[in-house]
Each structure stands twice: as structure tokens, then as C-alpha cells.
N, C-alpha and C. Protein backbone atom coordinates (compact mmCIF):
# COMPACT_ATOMS: atom_id res chain seq x y z
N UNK A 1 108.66 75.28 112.38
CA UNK A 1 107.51 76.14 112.52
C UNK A 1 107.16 76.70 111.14
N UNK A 2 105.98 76.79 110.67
CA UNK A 2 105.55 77.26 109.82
C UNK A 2 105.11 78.45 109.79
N UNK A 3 105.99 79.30 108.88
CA UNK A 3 105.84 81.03 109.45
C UNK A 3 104.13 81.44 109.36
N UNK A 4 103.81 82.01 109.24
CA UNK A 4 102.13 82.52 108.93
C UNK A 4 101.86 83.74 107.92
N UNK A 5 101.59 83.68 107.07
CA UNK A 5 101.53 83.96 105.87
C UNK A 5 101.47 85.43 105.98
N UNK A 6 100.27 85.91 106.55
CA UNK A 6 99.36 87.42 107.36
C UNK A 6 101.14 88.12 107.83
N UNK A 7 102.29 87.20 108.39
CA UNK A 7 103.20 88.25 108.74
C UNK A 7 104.54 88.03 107.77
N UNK A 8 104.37 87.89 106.69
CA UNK A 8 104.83 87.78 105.60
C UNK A 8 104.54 89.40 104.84
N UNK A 9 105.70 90.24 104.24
CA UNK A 9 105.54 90.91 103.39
C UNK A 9 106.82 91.36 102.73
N UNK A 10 106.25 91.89 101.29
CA UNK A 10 107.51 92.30 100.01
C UNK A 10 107.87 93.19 99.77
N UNK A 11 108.68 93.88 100.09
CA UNK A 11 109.32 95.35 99.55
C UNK A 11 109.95 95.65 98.80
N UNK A 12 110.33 96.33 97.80
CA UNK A 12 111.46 96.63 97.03
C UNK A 12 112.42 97.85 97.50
N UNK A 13 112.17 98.24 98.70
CA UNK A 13 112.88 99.48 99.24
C UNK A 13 113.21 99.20 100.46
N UNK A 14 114.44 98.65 101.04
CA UNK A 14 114.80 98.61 102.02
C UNK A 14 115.90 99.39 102.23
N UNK A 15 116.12 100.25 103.44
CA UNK A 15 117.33 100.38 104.05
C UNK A 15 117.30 101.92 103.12
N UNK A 16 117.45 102.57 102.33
CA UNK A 16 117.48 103.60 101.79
C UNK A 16 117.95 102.79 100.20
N UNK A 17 118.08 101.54 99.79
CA UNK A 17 118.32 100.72 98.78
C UNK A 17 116.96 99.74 97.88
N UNK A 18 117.10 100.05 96.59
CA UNK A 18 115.95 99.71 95.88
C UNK A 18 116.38 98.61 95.17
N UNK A 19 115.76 97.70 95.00
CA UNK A 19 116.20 96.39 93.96
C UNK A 19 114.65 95.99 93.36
N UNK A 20 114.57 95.20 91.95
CA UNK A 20 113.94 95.06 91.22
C UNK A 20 113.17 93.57 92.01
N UNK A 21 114.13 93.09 92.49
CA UNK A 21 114.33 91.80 93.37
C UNK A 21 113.59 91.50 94.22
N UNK A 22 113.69 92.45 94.93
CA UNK A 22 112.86 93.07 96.77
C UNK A 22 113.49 92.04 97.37
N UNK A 23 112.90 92.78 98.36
CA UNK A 23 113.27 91.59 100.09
C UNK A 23 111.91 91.46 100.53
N UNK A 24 112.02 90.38 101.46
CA UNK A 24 110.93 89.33 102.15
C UNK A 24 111.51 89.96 103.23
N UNK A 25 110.12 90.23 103.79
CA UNK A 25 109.98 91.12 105.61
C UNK A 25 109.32 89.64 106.18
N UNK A 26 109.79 89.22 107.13
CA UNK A 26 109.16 88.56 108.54
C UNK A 26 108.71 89.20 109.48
N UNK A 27 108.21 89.59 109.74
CA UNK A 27 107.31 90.30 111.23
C UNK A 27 107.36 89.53 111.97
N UNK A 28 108.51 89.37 113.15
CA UNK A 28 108.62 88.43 114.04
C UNK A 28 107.76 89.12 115.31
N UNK A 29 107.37 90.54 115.68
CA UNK A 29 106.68 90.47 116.40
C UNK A 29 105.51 89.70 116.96
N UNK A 30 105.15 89.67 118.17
CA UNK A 30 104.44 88.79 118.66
C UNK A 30 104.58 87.54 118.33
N UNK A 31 105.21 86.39 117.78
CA UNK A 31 105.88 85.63 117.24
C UNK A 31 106.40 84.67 118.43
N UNK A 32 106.10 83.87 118.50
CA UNK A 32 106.94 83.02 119.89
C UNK A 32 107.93 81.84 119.26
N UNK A 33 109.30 82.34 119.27
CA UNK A 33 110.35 82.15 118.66
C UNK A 33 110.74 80.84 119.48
N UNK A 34 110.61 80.91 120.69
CA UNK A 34 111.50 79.83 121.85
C UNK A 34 110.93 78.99 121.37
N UNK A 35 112.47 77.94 121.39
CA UNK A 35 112.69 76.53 121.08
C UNK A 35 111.90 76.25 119.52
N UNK A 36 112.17 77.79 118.74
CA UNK A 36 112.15 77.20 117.09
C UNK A 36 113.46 77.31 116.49
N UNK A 37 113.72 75.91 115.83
CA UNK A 37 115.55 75.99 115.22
C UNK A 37 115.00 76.21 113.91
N UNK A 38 113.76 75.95 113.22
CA UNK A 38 113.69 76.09 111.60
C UNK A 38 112.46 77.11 111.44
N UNK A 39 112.71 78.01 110.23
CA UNK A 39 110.87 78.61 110.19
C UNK A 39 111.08 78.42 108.60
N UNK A 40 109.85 77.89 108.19
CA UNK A 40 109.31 77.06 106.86
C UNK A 40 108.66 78.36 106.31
N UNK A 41 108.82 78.73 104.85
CA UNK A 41 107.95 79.24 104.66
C UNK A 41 107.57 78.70 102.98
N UNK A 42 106.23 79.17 102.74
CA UNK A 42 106.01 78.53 101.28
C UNK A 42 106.27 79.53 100.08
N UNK A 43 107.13 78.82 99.16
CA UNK A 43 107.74 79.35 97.81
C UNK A 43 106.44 80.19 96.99
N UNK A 44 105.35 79.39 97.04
CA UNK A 44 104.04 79.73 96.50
C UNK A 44 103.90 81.47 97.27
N UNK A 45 104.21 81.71 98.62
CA UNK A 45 103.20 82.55 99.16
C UNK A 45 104.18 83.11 98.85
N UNK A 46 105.31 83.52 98.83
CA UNK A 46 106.71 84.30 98.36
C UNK A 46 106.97 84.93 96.55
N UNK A 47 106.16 83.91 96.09
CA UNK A 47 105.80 84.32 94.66
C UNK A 47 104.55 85.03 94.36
N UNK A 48 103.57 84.84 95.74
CA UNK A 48 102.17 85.35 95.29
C UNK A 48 102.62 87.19 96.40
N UNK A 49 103.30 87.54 97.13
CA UNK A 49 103.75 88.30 97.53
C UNK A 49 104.47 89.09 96.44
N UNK A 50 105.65 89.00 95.77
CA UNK A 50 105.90 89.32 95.20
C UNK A 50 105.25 89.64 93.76
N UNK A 51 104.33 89.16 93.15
CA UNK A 51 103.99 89.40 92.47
C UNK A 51 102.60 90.65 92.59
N UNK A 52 102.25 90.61 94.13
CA UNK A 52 101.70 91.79 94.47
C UNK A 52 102.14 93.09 94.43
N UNK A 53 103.43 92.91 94.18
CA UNK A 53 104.52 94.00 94.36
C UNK A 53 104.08 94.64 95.45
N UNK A 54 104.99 95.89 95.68
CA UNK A 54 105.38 96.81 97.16
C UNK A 54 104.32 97.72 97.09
N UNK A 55 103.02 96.79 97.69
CA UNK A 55 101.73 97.93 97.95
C UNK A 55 101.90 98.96 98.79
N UNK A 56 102.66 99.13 99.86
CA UNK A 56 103.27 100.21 100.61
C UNK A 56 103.85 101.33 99.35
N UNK A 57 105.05 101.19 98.61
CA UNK A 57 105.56 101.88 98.25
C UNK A 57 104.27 102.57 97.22
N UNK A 58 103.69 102.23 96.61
CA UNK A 58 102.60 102.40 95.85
C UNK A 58 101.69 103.19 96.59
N UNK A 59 101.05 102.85 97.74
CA UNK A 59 100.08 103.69 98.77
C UNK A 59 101.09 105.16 98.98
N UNK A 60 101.98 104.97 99.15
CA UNK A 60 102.85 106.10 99.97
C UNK A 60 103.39 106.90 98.57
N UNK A 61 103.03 106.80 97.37
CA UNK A 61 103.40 107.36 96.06
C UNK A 61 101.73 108.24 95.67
N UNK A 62 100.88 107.35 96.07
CA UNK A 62 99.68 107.99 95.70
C UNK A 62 99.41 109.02 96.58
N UNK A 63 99.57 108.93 97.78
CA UNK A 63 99.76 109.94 99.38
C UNK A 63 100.40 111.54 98.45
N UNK A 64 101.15 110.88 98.34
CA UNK A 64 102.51 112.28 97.65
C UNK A 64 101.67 112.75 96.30
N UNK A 65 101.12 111.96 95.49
CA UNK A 65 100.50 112.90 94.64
C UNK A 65 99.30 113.44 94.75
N UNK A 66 98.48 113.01 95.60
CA UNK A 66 97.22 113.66 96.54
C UNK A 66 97.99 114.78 97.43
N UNK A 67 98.98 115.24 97.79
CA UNK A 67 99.01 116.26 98.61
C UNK A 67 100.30 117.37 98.00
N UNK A 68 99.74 117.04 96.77
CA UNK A 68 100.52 117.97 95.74
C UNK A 68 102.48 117.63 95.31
N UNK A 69 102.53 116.55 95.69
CA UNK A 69 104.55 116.32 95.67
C UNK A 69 103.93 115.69 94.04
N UNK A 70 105.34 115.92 93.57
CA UNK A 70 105.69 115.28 92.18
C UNK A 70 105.90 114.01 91.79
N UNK A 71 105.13 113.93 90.50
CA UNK A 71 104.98 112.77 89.42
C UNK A 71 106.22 111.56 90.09
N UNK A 72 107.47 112.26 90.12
CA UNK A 72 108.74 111.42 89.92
C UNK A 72 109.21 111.37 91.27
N UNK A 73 108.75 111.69 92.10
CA UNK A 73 109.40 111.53 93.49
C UNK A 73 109.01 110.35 94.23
């Protein structure tokens, strides 16, 4: 099966742990898993993800300095 790109995303903050590295999120929700033994995904969309970097962590940094929290938090 070929995962689908749309539930593909990159974080660098998982778990309460930060890496320069990040991790690859699958969104298996809604996802119909039965009778898949392989899920494919492309190196390209994993590099073009990552190189978007962690737009979450970024949205949720700008949040905090719009409602007055600090530079470094």
C-alpha cells in the first residue's frame, strides 16, 4: 500500500523529547489497514516534509508570543 502523502507529517518534538532529526508521524486514522503486510512510502515526500520543518512547533511558538509568553519558551 502506498501510504498517502496528506497523512504524512514531521516533528521534531515527540514524547516530551526533541531531536534535530525529527520523527515521521503516520496518521493511520481512517486508514484501512486489513490485509496490508507493507506500507511504501516515498523518500522524496520524507525529505520534502522534513525540510518543511515542524510547522506545528513553529505555529504553537508564534501562539505563545502573541499572547504575551517568552522569546525562549
Amino acid at each position: 500500500m502506498k501510504f498517502p502523502r496528506q497523512k504524512l507529517r514531521f516533528t521534531s518534538t515527540y514524547g516530551g523529547d526533541r531531536s534535530d532529526d525529527g520523527w515521521l508521524l503516520l496518521d493511520v486514522r481512517n486508514v484501512d489497514l486489513e490485509g496490508v503486510s507493507q506500507l511504501v512510502i516515498s523518500l522524496a515526500d520524507v525529505r520534502e516534509l522534513q525540510a518543511q520543518g515542524d510547522q506545528q512547533a513553529e505555529v504553537l511558538k508564534q501562539a505563545r508570543n502573541l499572547l504575551g509568553g517568552g522569546e525562549g519558551e
